[in-house]
N, C-alpha and C. Protein backbone atom coordinates (compact mmCIF):
# COMPACT_ATOMS: atom_id res chain seq x y z
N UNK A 1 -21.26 45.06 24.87
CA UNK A 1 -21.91 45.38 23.62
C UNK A 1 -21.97 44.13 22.76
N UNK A 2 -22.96 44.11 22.11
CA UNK A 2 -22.97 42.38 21.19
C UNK A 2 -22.78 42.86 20.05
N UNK A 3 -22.15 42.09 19.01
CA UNK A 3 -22.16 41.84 17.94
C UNK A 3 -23.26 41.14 17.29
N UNK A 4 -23.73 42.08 16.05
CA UNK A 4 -24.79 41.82 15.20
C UNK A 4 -24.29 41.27 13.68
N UNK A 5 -24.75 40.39 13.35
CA UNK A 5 -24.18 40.02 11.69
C UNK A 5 -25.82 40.10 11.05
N UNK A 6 -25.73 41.10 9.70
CA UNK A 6 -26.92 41.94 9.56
C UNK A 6 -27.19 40.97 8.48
N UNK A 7 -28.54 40.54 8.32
CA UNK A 7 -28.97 39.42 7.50
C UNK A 7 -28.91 39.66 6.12
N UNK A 8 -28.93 38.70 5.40
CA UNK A 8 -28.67 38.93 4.20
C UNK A 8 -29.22 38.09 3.19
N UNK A 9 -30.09 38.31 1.93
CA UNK A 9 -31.18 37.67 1.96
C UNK A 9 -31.32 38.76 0.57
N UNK A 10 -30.56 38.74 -0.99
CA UNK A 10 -30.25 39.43 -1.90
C UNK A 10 -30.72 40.87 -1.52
N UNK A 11 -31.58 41.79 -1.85
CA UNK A 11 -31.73 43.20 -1.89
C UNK A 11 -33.03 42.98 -0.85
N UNK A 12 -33.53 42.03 -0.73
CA UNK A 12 -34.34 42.27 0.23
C UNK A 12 -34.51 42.09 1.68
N UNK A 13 -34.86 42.67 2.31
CA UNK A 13 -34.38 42.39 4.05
C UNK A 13 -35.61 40.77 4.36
N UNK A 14 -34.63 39.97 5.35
CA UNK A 14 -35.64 38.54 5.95
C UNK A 14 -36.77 39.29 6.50
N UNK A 15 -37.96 38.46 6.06
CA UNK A 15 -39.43 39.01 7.04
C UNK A 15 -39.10 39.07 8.73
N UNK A 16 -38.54 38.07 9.41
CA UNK A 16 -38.28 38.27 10.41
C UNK A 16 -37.39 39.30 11.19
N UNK A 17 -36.59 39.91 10.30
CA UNK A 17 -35.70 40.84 11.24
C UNK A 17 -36.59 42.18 11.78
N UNK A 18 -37.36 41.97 11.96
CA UNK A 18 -38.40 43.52 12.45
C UNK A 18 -38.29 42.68 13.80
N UNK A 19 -38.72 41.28 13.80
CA UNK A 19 -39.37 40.58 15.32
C UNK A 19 -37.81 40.51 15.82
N UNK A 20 -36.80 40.25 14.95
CA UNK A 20 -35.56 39.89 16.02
C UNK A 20 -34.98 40.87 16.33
N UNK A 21 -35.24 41.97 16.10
CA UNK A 21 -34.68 43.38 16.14
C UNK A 21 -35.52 43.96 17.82
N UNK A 22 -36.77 43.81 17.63
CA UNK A 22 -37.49 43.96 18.86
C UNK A 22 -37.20 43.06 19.70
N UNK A 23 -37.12 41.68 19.45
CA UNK A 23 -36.10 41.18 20.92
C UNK A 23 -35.13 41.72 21.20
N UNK A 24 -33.83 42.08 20.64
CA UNK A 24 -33.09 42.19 21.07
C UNK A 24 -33.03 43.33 22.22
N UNK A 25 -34.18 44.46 21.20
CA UNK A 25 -34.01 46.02 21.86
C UNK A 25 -34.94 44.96 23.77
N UNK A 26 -35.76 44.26 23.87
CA UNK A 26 -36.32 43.91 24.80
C UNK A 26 -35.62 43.04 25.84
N UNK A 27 -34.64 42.39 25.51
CA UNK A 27 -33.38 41.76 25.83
C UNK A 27 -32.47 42.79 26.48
N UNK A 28 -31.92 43.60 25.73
CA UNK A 28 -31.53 44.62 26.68
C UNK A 28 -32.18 45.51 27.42
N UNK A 29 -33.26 45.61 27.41
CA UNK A 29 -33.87 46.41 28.02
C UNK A 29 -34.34 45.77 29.62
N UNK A 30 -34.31 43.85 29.58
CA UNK A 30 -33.89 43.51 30.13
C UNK A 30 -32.75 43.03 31.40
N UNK A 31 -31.93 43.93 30.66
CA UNK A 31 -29.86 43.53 31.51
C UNK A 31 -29.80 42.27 30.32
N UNK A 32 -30.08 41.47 29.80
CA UNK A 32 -29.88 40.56 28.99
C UNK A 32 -29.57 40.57 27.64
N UNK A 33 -28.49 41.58 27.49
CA UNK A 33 -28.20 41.88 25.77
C UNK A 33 -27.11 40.42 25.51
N UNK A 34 -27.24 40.12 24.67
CA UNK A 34 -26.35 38.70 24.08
C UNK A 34 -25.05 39.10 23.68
N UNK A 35 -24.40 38.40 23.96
CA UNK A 35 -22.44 39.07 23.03
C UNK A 35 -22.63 38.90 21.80
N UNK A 36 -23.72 38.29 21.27
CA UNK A 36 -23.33 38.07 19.58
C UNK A 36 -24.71 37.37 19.21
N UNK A 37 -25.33 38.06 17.75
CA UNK A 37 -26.57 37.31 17.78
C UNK A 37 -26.42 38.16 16.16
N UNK A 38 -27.27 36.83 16.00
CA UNK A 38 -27.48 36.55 14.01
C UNK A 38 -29.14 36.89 13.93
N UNK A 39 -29.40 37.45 12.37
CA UNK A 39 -30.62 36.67 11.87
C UNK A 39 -29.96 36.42 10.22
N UNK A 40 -30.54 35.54 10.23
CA UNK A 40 -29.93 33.99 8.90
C UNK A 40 -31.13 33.94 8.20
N UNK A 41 -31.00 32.93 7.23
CA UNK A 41 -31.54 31.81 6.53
C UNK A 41 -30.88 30.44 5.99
N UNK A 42 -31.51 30.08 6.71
CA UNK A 42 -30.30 28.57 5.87
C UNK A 42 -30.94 27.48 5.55
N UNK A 43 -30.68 26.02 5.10
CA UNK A 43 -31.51 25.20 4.23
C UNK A 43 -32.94 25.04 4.98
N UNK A 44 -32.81 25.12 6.41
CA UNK A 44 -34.41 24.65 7.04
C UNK A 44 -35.23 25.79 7.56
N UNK A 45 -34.25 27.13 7.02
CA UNK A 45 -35.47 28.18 6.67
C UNK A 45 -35.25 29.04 7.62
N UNK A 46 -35.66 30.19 8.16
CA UNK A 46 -35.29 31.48 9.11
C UNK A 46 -34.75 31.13 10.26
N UNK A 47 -33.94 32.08 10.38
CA UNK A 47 -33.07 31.85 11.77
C UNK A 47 -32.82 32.89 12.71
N UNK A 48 -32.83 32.92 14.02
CA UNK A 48 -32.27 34.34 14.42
C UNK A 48 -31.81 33.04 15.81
N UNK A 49 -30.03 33.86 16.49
CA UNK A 49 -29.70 32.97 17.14
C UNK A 49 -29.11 34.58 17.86
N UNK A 50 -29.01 34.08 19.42
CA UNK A 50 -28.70 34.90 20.46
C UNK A 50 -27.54 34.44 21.05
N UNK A 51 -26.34 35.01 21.31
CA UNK A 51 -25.62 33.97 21.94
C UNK A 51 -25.26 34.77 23.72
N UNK A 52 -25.03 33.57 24.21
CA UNK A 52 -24.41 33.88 25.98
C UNK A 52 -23.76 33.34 26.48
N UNK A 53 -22.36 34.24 27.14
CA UNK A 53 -21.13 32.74 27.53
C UNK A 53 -21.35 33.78 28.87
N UNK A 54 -20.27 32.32 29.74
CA UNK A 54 -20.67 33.04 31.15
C UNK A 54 -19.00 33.71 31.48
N UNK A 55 -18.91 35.01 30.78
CA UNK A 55 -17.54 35.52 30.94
C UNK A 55 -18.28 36.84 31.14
N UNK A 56 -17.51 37.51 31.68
CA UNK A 56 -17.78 38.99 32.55
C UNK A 56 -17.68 39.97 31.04
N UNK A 57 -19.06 40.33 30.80
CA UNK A 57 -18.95 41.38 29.37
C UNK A 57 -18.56 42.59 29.54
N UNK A 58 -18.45 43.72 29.00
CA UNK A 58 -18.09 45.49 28.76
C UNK A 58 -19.39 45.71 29.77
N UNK A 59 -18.85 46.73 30.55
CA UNK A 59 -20.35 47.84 30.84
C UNK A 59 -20.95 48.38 29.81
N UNK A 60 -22.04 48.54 30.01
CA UNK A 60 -22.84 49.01 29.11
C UNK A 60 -22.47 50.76 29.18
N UNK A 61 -23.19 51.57 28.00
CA UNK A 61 -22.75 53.19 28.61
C UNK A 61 -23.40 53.49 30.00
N UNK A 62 -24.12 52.78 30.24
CA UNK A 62 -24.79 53.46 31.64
C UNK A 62 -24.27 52.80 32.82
N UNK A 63 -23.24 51.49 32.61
CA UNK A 63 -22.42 51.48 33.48
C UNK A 63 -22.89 50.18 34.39
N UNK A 64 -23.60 49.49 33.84
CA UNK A 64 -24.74 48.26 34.47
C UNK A 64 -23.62 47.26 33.68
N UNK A 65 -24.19 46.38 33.83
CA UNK A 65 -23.51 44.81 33.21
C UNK A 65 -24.37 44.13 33.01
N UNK A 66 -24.56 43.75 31.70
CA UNK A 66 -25.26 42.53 31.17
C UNK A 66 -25.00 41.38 31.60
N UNK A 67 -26.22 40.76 31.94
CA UNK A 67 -26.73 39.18 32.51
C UNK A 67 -25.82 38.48 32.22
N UNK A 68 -25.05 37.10 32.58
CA UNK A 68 -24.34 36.29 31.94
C UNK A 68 -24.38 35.02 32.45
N UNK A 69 -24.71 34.02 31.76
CA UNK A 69 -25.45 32.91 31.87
C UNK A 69 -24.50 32.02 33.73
N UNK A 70 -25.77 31.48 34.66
CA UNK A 70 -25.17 31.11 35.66
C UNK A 70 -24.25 29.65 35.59
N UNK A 71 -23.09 30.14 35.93
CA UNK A 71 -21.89 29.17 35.16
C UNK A 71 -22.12 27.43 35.81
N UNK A 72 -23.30 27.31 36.92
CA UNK A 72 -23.72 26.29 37.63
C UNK A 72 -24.30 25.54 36.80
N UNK A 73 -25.40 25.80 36.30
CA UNK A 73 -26.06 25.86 34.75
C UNK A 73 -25.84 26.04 33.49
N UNK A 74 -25.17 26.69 33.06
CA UNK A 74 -24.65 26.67 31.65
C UNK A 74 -22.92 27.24 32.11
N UNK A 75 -22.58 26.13 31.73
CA UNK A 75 -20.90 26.23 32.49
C UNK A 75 -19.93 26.77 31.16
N UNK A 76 -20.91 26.79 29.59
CA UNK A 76 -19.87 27.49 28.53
C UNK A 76 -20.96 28.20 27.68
N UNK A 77 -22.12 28.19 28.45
CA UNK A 77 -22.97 29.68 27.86
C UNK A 77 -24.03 28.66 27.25
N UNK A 78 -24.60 29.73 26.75
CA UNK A 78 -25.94 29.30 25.75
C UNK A 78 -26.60 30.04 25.01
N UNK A 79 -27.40 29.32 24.10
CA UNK A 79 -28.05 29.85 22.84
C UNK A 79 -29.27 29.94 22.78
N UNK A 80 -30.18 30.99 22.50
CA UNK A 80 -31.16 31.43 22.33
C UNK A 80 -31.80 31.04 20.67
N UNK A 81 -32.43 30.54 20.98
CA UNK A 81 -32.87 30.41 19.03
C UNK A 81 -33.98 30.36 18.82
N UNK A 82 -34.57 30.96 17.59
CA UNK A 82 -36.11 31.31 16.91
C UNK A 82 -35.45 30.82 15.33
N UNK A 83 -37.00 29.07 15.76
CA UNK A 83 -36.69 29.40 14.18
C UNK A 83 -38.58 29.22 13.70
N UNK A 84 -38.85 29.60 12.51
CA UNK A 84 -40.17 29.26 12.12
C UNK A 84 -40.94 28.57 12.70
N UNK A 85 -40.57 27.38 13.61
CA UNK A 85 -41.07 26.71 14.93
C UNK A 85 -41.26 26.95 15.71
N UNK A 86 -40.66 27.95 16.18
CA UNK A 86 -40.64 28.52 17.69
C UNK A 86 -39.34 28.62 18.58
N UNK A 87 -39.51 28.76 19.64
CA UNK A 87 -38.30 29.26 20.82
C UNK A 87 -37.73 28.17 21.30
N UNK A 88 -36.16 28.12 21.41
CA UNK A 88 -35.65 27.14 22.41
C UNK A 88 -34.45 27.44 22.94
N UNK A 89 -34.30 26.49 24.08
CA UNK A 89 -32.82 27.40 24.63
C UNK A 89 -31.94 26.30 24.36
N UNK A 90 -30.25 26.11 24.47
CA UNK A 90 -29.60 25.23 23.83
C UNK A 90 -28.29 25.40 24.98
N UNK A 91 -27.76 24.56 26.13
CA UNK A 91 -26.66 24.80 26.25
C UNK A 91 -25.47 24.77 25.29
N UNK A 92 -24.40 25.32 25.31
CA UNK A 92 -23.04 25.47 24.73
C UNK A 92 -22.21 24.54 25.15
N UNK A 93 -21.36 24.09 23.79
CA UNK A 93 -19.67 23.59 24.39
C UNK A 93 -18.60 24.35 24.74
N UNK A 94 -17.45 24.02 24.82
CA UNK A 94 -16.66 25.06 25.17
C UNK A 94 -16.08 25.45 23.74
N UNK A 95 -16.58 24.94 22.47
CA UNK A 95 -16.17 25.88 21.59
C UNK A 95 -17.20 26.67 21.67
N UNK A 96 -18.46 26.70 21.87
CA UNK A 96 -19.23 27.77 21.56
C UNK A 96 -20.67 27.28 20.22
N UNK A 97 -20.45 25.69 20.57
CA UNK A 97 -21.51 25.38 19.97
C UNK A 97 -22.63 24.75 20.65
N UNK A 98 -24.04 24.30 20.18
CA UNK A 98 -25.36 24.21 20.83
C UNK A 98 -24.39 22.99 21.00
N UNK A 99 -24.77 22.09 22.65
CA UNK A 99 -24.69 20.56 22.58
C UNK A 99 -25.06 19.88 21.69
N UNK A 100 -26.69 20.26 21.36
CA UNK A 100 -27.42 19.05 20.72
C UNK A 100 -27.99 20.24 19.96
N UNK A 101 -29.13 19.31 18.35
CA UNK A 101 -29.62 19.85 17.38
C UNK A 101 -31.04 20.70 18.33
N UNK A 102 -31.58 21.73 17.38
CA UNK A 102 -32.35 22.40 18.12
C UNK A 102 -34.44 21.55 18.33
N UNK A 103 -33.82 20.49 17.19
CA UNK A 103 -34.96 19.45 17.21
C UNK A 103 -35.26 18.45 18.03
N UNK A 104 -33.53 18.18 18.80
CA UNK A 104 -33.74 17.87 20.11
C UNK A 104 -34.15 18.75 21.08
N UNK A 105 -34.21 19.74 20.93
CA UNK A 105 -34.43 21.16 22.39
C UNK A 105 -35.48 21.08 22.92
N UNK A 106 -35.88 21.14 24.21
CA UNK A 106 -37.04 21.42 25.16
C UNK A 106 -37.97 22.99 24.45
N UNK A 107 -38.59 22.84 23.61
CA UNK A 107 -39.02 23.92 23.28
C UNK A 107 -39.50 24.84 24.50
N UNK A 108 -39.43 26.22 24.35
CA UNK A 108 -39.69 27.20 25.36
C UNK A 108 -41.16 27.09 25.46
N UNK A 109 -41.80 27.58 26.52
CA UNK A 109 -43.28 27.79 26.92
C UNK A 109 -43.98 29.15 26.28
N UNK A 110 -43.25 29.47 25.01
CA UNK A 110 -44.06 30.87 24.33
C UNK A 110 -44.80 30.61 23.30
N UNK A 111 -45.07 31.46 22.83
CA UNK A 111 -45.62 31.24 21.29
C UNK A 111 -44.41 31.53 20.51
N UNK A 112 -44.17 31.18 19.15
CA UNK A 112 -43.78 31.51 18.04
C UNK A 112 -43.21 32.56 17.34
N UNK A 113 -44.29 33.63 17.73
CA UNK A 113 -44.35 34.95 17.70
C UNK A 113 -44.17 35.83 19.29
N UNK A 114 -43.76 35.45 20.31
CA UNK A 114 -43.73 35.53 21.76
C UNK A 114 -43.78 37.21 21.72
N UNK A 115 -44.11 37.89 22.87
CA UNK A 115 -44.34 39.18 22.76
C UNK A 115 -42.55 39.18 23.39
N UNK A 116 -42.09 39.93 22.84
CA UNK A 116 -40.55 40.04 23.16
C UNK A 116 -40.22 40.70 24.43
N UNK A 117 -41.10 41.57 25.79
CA UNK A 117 -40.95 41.55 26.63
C UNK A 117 -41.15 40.46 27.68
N UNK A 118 -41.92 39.41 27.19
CA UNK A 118 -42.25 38.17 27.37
C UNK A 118 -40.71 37.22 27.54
N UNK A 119 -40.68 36.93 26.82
CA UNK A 119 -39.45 36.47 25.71
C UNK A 119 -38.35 36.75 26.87
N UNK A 120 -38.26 38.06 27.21
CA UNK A 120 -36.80 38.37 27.53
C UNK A 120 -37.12 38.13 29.01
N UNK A 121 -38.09 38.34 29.76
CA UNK A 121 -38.75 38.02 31.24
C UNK A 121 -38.08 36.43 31.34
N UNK A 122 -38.37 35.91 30.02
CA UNK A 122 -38.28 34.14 30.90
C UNK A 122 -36.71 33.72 30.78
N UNK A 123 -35.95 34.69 29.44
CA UNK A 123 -34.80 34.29 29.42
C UNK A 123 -34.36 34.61 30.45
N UNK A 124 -34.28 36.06 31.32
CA UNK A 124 -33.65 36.14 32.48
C UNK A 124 -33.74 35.26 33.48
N UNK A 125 -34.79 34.23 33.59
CA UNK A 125 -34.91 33.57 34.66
C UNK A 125 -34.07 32.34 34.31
N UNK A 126 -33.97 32.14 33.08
CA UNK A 126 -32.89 30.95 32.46
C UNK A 126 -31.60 31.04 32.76
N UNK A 127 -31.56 32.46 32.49
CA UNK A 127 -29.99 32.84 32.47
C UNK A 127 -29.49 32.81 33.95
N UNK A 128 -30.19 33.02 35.07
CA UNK A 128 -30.28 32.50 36.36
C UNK A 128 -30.00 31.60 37.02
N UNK A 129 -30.91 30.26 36.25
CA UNK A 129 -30.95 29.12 36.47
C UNK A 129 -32.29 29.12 37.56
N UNK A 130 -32.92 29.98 37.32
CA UNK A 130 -34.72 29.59 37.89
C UNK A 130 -35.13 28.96 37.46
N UNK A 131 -35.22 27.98 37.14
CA UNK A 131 -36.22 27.29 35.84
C UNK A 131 -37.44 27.06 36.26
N UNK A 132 -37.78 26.47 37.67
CA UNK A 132 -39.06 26.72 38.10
C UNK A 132 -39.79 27.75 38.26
N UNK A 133 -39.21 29.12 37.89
CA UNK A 133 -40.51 30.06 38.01
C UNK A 133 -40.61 30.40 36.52
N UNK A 134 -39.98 29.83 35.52
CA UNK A 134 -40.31 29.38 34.04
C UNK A 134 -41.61 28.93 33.78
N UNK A 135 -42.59 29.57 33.20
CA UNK A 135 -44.01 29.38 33.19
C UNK A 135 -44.48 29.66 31.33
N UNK A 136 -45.29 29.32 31.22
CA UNK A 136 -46.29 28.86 29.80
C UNK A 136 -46.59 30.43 29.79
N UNK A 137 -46.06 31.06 28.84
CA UNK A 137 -46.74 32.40 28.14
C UNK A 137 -48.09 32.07 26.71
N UNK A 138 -48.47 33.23 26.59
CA UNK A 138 -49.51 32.91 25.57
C UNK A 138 -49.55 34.32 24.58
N UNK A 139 -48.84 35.57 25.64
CA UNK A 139 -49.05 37.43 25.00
C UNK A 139 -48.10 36.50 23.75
N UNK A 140 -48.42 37.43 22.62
CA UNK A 140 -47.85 37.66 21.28
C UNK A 140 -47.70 38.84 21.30
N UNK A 141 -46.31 39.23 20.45
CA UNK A 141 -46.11 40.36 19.67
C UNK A 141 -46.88 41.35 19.24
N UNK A 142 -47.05 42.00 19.21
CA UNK A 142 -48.42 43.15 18.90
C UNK A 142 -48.30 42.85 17.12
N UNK A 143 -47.46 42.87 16.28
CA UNK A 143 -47.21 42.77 15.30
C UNK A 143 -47.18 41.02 14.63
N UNK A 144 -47.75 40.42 15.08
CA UNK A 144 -47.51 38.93 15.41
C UNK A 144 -48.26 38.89 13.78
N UNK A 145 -49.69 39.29 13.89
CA UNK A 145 -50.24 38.69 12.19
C UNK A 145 -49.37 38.90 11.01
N UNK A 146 -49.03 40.45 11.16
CA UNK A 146 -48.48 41.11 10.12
C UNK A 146 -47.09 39.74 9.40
N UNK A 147 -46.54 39.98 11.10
CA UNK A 147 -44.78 39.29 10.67
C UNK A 147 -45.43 37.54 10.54
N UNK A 148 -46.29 36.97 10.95
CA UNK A 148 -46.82 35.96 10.71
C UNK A 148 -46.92 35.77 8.47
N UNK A 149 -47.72 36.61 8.29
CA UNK A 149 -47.98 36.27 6.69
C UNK A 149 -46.48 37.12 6.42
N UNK A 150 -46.04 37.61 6.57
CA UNK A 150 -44.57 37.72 5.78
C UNK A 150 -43.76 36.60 5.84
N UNK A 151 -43.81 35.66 6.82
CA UNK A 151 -42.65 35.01 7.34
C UNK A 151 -43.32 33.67 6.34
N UNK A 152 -44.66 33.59 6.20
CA UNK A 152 -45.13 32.59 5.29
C UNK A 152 -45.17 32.80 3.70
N UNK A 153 -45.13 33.94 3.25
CA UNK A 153 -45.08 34.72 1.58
C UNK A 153 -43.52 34.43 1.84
N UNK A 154 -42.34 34.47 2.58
CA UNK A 154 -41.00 34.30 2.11
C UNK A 154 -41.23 32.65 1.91
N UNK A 155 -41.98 31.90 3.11
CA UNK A 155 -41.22 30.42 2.67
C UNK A 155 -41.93 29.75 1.41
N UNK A 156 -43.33 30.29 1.08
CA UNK A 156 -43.65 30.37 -0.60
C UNK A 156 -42.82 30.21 -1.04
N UNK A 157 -42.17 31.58 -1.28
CA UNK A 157 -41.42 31.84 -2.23
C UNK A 157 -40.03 31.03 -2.39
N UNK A 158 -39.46 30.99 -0.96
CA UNK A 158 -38.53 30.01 -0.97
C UNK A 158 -38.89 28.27 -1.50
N UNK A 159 -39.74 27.55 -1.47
CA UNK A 159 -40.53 26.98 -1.64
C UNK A 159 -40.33 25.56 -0.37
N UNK A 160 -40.89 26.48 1.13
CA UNK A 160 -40.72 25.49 1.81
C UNK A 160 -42.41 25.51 2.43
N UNK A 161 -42.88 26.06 1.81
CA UNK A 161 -44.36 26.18 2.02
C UNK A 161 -45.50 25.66 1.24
């Protein structure tokens, strides 16, 4: 089961937590639920972070086991991250932080707005260590415009827009 830390953002909910909420449900729906995953805001603006160590998690109620990163490949897990830029994946240290900044990261082959069954298709192949059948998506979110001008009326307002 993962741990969620529920965003917080005064009385009003982040524009993005509708899209990170649907990954996640698509992530597990996957085998790929994360042990622990945020959605934020912090000085360089929306955040939602997924996390994956390669330690044997809880059964799920139905008795399956969630994905856990191949320890050949990510030998202390890894991080999933969406920020206003887009998708990237981040190996871990053994405390449990990204190696490197996410501006160094190989950005993912999605869109921005990635359709979150999308999304969770390529993470499984990451979490694998397929990387060659890792391919260039283009589907968006069905909700992609909507959460698109919200996610731009917050950074207005924030004034990073």
């Amino acid at each position: 089961m993962s741990y969620f830390a529920p965003p917080t953002a005064g009385a009003e909910p982040l524009p993005h937590a509708q899209y990170a909420h649907a990954v996640h449900q698509a992530l597990e729906a996957a085998g790929a639920e994360p042990v622990e995953w945020y959605i934020e805001e912090d000085t360089l603006g929306l955040r939602v972070t997924y996390y994956y160590r390669p330690y044997r998690p809880e059964p799920r109620p139905d008795g399956t086991i969630p994905l856990t990163p191949a320890p050949e490949h990510w030998e202390h897990g890894l991080q999933l991250a969406w920020t206003e830029r887009g998708w990237c994946c981040l190996p871990l240290d053994e405390q449990s932080d990204p190696l490197r900044d996410e501006e160094d990261a190989e950005p993912l082959p999605v869109p921005v707005l990635a359709d979150p069954d999308v999304l969770a298709a390529q993470l499984v192949l990451l979490l694998t260590g397929d990387f060659d059948a890792v391919r260039t998506a283009t589907a968006e979110w069905n909700h992609a415009p909507a959460q698109r001008t919200a996610i731009l009326e917050h950074a207005r307002r924030a004034g990073r827009a």
